[in-house]
Protein backbone atom coordinates (compact mmCIF):
# COMPACT_ATOMS: atom_id res chain seq x y z
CA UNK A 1 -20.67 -26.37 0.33
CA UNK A 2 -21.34 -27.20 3.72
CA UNK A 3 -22.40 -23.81 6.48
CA UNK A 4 -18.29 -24.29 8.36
CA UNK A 5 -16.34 -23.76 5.13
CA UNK A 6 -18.59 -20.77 3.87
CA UNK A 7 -18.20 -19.06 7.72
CA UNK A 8 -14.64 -19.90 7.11
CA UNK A 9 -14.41 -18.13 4.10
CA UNK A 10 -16.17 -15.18 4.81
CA UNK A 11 -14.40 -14.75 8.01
CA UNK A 12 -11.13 -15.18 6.28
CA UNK A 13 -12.18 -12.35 3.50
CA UNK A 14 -13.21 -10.23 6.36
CA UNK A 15 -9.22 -10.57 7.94
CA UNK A 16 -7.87 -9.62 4.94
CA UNK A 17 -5.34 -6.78 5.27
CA UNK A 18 -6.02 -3.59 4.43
CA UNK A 19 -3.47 -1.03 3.28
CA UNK A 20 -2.12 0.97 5.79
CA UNK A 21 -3.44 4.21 5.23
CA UNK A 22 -6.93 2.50 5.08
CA UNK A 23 -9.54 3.75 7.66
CA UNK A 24 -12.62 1.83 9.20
CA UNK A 25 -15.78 4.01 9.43
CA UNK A 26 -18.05 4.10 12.02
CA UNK A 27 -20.44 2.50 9.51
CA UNK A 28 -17.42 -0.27 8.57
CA UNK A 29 -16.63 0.76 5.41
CA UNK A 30 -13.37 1.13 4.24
CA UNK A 31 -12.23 4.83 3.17
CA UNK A 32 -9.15 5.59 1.68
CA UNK A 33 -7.57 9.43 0.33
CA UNK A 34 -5.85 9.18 -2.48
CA UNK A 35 -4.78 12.80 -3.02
CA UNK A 36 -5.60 16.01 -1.02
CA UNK A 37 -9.04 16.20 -1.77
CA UNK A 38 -10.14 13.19 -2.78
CA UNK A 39 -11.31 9.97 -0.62
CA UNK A 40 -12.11 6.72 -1.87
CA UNK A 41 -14.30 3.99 -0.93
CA UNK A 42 -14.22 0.50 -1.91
CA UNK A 43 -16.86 -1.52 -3.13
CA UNK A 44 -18.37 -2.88 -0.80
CA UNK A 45 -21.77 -5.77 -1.34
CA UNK A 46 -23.54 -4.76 1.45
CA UNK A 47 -23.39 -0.57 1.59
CA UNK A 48 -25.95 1.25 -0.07
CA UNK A 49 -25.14 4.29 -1.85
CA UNK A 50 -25.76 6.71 1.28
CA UNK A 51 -22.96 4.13 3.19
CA UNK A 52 -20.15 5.35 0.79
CA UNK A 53 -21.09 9.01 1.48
CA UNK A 54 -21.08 8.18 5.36
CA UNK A 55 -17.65 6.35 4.98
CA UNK A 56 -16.28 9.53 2.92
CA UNK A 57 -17.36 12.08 5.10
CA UNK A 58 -17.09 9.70 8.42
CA UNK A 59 -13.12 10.11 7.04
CA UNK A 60 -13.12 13.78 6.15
CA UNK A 61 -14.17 14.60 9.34
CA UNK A 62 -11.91 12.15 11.48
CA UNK A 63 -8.81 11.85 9.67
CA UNK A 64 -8.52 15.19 7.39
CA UNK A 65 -10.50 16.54 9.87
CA UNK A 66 -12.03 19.35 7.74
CA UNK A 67 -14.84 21.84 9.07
CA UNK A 68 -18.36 20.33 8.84
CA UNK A 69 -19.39 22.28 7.23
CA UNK A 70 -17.42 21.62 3.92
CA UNK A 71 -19.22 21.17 1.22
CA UNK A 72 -18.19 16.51 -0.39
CA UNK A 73 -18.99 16.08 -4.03
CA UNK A 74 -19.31 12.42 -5.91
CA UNK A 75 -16.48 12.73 -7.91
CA UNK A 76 -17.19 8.82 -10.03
CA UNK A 77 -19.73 9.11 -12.91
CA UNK A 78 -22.74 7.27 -12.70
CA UNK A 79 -24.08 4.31 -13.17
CA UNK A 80 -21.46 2.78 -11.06
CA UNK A 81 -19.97 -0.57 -12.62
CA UNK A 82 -21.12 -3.43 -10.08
CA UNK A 83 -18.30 -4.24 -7.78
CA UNK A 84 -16.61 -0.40 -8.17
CA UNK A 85 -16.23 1.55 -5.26
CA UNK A 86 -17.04 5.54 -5.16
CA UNK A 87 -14.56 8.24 -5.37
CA UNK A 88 -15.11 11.62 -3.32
CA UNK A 89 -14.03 14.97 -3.64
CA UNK A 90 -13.81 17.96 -1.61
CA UNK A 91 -13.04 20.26 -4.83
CA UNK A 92 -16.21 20.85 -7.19
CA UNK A 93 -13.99 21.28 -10.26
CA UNK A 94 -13.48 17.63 -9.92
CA UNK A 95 -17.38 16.59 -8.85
CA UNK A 96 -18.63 13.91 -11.09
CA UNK A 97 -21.91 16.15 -13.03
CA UNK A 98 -24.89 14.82 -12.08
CA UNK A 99 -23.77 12.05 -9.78
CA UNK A 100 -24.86 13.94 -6.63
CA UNK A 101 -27.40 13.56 -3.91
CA UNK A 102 -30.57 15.13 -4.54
CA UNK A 103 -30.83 17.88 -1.74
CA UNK A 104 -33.85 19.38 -0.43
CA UNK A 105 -34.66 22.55 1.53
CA UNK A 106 -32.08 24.96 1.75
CA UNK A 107 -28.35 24.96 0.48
CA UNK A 108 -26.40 24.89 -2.85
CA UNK A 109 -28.47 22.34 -5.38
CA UNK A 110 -25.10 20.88 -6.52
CA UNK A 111 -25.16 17.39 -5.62
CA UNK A 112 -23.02 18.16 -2.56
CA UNK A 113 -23.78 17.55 0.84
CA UNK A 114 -21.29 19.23 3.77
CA UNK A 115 -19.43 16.30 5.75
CA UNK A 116 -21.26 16.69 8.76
CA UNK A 117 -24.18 15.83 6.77
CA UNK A 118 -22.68 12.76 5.39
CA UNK A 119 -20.97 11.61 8.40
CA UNK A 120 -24.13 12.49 10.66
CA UNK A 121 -26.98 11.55 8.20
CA UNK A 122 -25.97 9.09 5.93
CA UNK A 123 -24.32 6.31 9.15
CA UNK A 124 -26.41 3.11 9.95
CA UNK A 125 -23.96 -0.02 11.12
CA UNK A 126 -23.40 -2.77 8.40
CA UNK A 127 -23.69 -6.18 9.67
CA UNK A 128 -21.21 -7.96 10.54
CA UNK A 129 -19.36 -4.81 11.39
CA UNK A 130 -18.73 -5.04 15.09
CA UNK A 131 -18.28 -1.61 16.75
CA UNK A 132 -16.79 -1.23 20.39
């Protein structure tokens, strides 16, 4: 396959349409809520696991725009199927046991990290994404 029709083809996946409610992190990853407290983000090849929590809490703190200091929990079991996205939840009764980050230093040992954190710590840009 020649180098024209495989820039073709990724630019064309990378113009797909989103659904409308769907929101473009600073990281550019896709998050999406899908009830109250939950937020989901969609698979995506090139984010590490860190990049979903930055696109969840990048989302909770833009477009729910909850304190910072609220506390996100992984609410999808691990392992994660290859080519599944991660669901997020800002209620622990729904927080996916033992899928959390590992937290050092102070704070709740819970696998939760507030949205500041995630939003703040977790960011790095994802090439191609283009930010103005």
């Amino acid at each position: 396959m020649s180098r024209g029709v495989i820039l073709a083809a990724g630019i064309a996946a990378l113009m797909a349409p989103l659904p409308a409610s769907a929101f473009t992190a600073k990281n550019g990853m896709v998050a999406v809520q899908i009830s109250p407290t939950e937020i989901a983000v969609p698979h995506d090849s090139r984010g590490r696991e860190t990049d979903y929590w930055c696109a969840a809490g990048d989302f909770a703190d833009r477009v729910m725009r909850v304190d910072g200091a609220t506390r996100m929990w992984r609410a999808s079991p691990k392992p994660r199927e290859a080519g599944v996205g991660i669901t997020f939840t800002l209620d622990p009764a729904k927080k996916a046991e033992g899928a959390g980050l590992s937290s050092f230093g102070s704070g709740p040992k819970d696998g939760s990290i507030s949205v500041s954190a995630a939003a703040g710590n977790h960011c790095r840009k994802i090439w191609p994404f283009i930010a103005d």
